[in-house]
Protein backbone atom coordinates (compact mmCIF):
# COMPACT_ATOMS: atom_id res chain seq x y z
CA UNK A 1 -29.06 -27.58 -49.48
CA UNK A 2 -26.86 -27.51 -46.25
CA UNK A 3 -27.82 -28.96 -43.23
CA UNK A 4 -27.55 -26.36 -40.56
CA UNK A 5 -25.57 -28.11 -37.80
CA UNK A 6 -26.37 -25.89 -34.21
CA UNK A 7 -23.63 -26.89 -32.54
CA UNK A 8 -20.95 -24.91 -35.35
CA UNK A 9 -24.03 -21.81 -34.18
CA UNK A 10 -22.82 -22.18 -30.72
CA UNK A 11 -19.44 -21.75 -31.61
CA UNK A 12 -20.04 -18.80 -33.91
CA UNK A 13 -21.69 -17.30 -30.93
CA UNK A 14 -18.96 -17.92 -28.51
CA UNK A 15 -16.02 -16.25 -31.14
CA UNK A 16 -15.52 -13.00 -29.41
CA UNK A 17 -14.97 -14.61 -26.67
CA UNK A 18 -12.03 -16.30 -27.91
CA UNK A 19 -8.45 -13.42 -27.69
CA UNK A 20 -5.96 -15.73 -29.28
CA UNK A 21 -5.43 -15.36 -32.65
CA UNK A 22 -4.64 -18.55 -33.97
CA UNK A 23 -8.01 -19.68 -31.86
CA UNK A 24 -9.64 -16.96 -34.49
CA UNK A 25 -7.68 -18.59 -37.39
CA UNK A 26 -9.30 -21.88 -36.84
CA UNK A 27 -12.78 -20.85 -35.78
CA UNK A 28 -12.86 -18.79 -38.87
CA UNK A 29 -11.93 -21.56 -41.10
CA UNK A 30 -14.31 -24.20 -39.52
CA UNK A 31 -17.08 -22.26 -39.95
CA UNK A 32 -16.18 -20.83 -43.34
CA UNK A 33 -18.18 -23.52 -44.95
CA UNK A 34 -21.35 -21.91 -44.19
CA UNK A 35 -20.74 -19.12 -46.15
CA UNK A 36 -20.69 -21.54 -49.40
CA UNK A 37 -24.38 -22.11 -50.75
CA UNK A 38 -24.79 -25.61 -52.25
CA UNK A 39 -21.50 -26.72 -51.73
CA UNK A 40 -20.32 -29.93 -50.80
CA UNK A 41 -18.54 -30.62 -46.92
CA UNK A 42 -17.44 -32.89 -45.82
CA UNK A 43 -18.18 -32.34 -41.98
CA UNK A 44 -16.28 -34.91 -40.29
CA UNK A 45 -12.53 -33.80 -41.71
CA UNK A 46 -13.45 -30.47 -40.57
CA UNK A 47 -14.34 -31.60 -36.93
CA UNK A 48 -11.15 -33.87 -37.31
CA UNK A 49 -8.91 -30.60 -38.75
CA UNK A 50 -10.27 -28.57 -35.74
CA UNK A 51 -10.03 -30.55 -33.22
CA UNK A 52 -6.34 -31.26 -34.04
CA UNK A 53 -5.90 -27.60 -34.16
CA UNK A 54 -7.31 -27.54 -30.72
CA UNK A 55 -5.46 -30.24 -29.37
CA UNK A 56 -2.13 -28.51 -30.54
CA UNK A 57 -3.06 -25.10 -29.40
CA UNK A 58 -3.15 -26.74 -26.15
CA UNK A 59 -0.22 -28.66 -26.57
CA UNK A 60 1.73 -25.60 -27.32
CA UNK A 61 0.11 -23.70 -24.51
CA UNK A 62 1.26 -26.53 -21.98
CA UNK A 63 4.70 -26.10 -23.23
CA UNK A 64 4.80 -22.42 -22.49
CA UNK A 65 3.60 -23.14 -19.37
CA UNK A 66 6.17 -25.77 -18.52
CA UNK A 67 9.11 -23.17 -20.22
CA UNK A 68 8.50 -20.59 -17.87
CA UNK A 69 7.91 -22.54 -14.93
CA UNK A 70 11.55 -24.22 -16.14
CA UNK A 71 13.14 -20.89 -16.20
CA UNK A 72 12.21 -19.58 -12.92
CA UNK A 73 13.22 -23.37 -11.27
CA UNK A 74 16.29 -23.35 -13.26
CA UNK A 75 17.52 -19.45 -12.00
CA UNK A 76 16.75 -20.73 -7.97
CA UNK A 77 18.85 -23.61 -8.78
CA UNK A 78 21.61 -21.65 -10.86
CA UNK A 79 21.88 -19.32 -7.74
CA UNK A 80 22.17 -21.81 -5.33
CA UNK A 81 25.28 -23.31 -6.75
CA UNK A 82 26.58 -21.01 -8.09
CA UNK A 83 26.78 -19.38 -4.59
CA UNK A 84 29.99 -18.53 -3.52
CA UNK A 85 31.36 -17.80 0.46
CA UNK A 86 34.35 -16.77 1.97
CA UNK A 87 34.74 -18.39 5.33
CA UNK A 88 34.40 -14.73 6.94
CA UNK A 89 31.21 -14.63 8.82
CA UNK A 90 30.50 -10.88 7.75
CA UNK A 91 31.15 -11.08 4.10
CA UNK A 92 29.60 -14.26 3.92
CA UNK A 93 26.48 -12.73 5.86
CA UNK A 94 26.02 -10.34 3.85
CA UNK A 95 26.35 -13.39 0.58
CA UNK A 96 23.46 -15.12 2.26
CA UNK A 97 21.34 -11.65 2.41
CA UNK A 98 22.16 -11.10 -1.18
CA UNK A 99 20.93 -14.47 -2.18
CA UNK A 100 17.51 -14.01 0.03
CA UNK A 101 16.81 -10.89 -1.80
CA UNK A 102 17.76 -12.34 -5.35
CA UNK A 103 15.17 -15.59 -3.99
CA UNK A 104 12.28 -13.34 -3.20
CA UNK A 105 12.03 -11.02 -6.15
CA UNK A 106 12.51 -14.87 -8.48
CA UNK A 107 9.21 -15.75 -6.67
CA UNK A 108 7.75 -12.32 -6.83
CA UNK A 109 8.29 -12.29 -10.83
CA UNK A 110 6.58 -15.59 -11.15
CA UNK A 111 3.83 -14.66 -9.19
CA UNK A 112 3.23 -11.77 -11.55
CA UNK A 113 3.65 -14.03 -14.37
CA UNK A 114 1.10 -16.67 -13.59
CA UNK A 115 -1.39 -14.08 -12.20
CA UNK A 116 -1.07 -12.51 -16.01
CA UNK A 117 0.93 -9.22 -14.68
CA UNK A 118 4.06 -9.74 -16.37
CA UNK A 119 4.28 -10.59 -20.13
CA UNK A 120 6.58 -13.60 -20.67
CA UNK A 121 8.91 -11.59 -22.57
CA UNK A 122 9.40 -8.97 -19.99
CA UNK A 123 9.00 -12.43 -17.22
CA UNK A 124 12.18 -14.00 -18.94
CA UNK A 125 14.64 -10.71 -19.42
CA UNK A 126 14.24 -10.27 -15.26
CA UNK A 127 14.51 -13.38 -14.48
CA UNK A 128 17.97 -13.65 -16.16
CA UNK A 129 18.68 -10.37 -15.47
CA UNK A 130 18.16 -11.08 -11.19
CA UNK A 131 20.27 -14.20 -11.97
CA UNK A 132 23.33 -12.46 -13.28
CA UNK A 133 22.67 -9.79 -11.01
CA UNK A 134 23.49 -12.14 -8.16
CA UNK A 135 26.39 -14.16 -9.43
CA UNK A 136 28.24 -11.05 -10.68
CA UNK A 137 27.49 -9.23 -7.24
CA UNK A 138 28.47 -12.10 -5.68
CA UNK A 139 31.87 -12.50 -6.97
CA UNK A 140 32.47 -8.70 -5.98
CA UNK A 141 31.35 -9.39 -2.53
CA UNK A 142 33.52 -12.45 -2.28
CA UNK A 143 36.35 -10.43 -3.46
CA UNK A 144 36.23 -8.44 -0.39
CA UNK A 145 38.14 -11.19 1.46
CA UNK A 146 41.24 -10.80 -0.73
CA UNK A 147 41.24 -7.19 0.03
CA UNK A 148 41.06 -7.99 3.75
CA UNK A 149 44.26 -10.71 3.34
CA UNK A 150 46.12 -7.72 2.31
CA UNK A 151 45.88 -5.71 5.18
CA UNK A 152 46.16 -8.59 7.49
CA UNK A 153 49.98 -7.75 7.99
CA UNK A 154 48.60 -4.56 9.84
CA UNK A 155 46.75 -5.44 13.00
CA UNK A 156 45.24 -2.27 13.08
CA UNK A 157 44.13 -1.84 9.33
CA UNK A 158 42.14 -5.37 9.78
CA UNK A 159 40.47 -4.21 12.91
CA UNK A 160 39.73 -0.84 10.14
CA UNK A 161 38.21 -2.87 7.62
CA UNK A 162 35.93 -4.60 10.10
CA UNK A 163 35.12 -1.16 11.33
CA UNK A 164 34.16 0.17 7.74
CA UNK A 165 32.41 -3.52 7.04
CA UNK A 166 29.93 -2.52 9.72
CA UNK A 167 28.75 1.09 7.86
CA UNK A 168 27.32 -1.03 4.68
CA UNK A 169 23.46 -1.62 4.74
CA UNK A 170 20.74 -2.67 2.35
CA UNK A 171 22.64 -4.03 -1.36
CA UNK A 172 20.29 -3.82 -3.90
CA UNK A 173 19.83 -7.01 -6.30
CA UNK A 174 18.18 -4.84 -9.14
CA UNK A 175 20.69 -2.38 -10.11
CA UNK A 176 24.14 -2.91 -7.67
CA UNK A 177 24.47 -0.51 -4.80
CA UNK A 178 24.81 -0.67 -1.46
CA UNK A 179 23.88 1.90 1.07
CA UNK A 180 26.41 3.72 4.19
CA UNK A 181 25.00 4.08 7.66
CA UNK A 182 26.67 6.27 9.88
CA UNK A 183 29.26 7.66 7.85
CA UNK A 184 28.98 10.77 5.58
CA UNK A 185 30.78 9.13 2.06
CA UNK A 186 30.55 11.15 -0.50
CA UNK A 187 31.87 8.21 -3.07
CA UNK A 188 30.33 6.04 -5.19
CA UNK A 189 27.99 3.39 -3.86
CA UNK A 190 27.96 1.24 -6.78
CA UNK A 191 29.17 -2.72 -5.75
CA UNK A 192 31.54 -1.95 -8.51
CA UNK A 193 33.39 0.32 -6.72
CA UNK A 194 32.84 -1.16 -3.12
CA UNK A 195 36.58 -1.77 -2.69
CA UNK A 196 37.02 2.18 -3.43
CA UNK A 197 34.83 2.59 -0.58
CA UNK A 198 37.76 0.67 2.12
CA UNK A 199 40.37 2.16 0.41
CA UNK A 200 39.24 5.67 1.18
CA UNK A 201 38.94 5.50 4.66
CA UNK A 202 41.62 2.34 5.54
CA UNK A 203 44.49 4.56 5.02
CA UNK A 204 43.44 7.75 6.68
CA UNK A 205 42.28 7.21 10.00
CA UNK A 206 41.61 11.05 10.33
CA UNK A 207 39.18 11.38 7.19
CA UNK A 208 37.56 8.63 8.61
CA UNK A 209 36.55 9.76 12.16
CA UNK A 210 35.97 13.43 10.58
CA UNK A 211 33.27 11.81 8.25
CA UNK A 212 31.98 10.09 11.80
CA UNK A 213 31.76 12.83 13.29
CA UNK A 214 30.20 14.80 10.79
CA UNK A 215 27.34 11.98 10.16
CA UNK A 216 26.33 11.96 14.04
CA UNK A 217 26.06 15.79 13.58
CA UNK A 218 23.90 15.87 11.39
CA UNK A 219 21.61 12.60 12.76
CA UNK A 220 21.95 15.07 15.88
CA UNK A 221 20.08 17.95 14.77
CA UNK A 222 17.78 15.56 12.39
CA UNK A 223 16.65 14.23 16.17
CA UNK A 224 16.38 17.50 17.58
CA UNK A 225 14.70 18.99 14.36
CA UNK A 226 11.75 16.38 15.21
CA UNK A 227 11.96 16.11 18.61
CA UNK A 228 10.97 20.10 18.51
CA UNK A 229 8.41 19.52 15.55
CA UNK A 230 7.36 16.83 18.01
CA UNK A 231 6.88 19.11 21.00
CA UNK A 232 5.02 21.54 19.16
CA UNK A 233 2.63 19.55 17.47
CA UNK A 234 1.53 17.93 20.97
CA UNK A 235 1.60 21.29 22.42
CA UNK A 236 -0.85 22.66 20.06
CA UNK A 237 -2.86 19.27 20.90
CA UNK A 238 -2.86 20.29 24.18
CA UNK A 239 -3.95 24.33 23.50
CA UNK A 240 -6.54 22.76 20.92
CA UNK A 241 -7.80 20.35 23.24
CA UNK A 242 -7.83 23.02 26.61
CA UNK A 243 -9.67 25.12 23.70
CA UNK A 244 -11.92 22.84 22.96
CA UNK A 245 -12.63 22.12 26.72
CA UNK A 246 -13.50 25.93 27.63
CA UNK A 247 -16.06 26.26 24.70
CA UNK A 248 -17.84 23.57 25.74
CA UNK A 249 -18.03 25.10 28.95
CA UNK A 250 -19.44 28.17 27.39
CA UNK A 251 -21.70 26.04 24.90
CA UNK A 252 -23.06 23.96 27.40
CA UNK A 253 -23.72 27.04 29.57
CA UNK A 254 -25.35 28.86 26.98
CA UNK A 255 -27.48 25.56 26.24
CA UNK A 256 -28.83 25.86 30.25
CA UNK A 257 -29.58 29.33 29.60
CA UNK A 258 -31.91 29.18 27.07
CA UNK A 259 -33.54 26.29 28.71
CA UNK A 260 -33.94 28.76 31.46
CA UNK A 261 -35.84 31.03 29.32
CA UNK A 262 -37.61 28.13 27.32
CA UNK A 263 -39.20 27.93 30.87
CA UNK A 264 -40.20 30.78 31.62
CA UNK A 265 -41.87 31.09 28.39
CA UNK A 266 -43.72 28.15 28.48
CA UNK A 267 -45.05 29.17 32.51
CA UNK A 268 -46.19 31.99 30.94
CA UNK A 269 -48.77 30.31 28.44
CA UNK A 270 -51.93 28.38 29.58
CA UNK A 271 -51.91 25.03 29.34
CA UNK A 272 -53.66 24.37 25.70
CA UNK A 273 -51.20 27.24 24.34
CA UNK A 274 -48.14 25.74 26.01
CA UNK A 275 -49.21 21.77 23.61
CA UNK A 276 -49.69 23.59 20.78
CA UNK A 277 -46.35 25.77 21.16
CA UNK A 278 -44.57 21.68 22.36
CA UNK A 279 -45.96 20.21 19.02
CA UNK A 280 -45.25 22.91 16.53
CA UNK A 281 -41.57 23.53 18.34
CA UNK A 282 -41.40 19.41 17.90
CA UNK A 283 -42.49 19.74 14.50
CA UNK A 284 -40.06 22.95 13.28
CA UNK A 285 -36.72 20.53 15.29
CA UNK A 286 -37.67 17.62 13.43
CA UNK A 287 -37.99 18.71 10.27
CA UNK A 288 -34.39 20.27 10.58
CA UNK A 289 -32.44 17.45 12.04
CA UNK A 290 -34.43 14.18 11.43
CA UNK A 291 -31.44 13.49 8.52
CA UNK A 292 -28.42 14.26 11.07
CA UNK A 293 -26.68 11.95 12.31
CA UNK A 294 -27.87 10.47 15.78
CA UNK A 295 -30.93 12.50 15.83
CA UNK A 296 -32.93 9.91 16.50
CA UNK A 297 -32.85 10.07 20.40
CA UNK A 298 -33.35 13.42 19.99
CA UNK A 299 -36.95 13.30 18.09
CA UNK A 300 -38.52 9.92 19.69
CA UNK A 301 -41.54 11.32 21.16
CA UNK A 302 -44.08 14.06 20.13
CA UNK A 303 -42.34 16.69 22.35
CA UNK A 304 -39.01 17.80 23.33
CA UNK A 305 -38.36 17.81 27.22
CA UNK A 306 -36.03 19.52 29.48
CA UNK A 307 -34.50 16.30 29.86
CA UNK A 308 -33.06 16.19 26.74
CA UNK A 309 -32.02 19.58 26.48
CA UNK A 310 -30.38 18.72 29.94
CA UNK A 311 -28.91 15.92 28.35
CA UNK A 312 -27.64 17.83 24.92
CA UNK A 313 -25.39 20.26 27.37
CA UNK A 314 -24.07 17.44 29.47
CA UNK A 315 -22.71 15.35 26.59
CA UNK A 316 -21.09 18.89 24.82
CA UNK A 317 -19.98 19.94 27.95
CA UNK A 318 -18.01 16.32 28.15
CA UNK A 319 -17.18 16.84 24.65
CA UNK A 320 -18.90 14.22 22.46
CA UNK A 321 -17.55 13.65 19.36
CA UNK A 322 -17.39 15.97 16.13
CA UNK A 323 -20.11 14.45 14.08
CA UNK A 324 -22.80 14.21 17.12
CA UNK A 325 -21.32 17.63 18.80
CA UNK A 326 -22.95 19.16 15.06
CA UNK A 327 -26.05 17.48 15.33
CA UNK A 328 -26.68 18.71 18.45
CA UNK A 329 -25.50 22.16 18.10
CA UNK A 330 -28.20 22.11 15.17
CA UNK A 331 -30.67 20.67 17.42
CA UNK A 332 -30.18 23.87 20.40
CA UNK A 333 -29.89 26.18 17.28
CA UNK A 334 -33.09 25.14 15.88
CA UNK A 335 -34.59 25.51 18.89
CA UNK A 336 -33.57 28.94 19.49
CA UNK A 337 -34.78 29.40 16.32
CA UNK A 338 -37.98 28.79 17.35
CA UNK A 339 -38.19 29.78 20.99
CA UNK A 340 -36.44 33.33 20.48
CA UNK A 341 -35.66 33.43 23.30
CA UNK A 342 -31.78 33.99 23.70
């Protein structure tokens, strides 16, 4: 007969717990022996086997670990000498935003990776991908100052290419273009074709203050557009609000009223009539509005008094908020209700 060891149990038990595969592999073939009846086992090469299989499965996992963590150390570094400036302040500010941008979305990738987000596959094509992305984007921005050399001979066109330099925003690391502010260019914003983007306006003065023109046109009636969507939605704010104001006027009037009448029908009932009409009226309002919001006040004593009916059309009339202006509109409601006495 076998022995039944516990401890192999325990680690029976625990096998769906385990995702890896080759965890499954070994598991399975530890504990294979048990389903052999009157076999012979020899217990301590299996514990030896597994535990090697262990130590190796964590081995290899440490060396995953360490390749990926390698990778993303190795691209920072890459980027940082393989950085390449012009001497031109502008050009070479806009190098130094391109590497930033390239730096954060490295650390943002890794971050995904060790918080189990990205797959290591997907972790490693990125990576190399950003990388590339900045040395080749890199090179075309450096190329700019060649461009710039050639028009140098030209006062003017130099003083044009700073001019145009100024219109290029946000370049994108991921997939290579660059964005125009205050210019309407209609031609392609890829960093490939950046240079195509001075050579259409460098030569033509004209085309270039027409597209100016036509840009601050259009931002022109964009600010209009929402100044007037601006002025209309406070206006009807301010007709809401002076709405608002005047029916709570009328509200809080009509409130007064019927505690008017509430009073003259309770003077006209003796005095044992007028408790039992208090406690009945109490009993009807609080079995309305005892689950509303801020009702509490309302119902904290076995009768309702002028004082907080007073009170009710005082707080409307200074217009409480929404959720407690409902409560106690259900409150004078259900006491109309009652009363009918309108």
């Amino acid at each position: 007969m076998v022995e039944i060891n516990y401890t192999s149990i325990y680690f029976f038990y625990k096998f769906n717990m385990f995702s890896n595969n080759n965890m499954k592999k070994i598991l399975l073939g530890f504990l294979f022996c048990f389903a052999i009846s009157n076999a012979q086992v020899n217990y301590a090469e299996i514990g030896e086997q597994f535990n090697r299989q262990m130590q190796d499965l964590v081995k290899q996992r440490e060396q995953m670990k360490k390749y990926y963590e390698n990778l993303y150390f190795e691209a920072k570094d890459k980027i940082n000498s393989r950085i390449k400036t012009t001497g031109d302040y502008k050009i070479d500010k806009l190098i130094f935003k391109l590497k930033t941008d390239a730096d954060k979305l490295l650390s943002s990738e890794y971050r995904m990776l060790t918080s189990g987000i990205t797959k290591p596959n997907n972790f490693q094509f990125r990576v190399r991908k950003i990388q590339d992305n900045f040395i080749n984007y890199n090179m075309i921005l450096s190329s700019l100052l060649n461009f710039k050399k050639q028009l140098e001979y030209e006062q003017i066109k130099t003083e044009t290419f700073y001019q145009l330099f100024n219109h290029i925003g946000k370049i994108s690391i991921q997939n290579g273009s660059f964005t125009i502010d205050g210019i309407m260019y209609r031609g392609s914003k890829s960093l490939n074709n950046i240079e195509s983007f001075f050579n259409y306006y460098s030569d033509n003065k004209k085309l270039y203050q027409t597209d100016v023109n036509e840009y601050n046109e259009r931002q022109a009636k964009l600010i209009a557009e929402k100044k007037r969507i601006e002025a209309a939605r406070l206006e009807e704010k301010r007709r809401k609000a002076l709405q608002l104001e005047q029916e709570n006027i009328r509200t809080s009037n009509s409130i007064l009223h019927l505690l008017e009448r509430r009073k003259e029908k309770l003077s006209n009932l003796n005095l044992n009539d007028k408790n039992k009409y208090l406690k009945k009226e109490f009993k009807y309002v609080k079995k309305i509005i005892k689950h509303r919001r801020n009702s509490k006040w309302l119902i904290d004593s076995k009768v309702i008094s002028d004082y907080k009916i007073e009170n009710v059309a005082k707080n409307i009339r200074d217009n409480i908020n929404r959720y407690d202006r409902e409560t106690y509109l259900l409150f004078i409601e259900s006491l109309k209700d009652y009363c009918d006495c309108d």
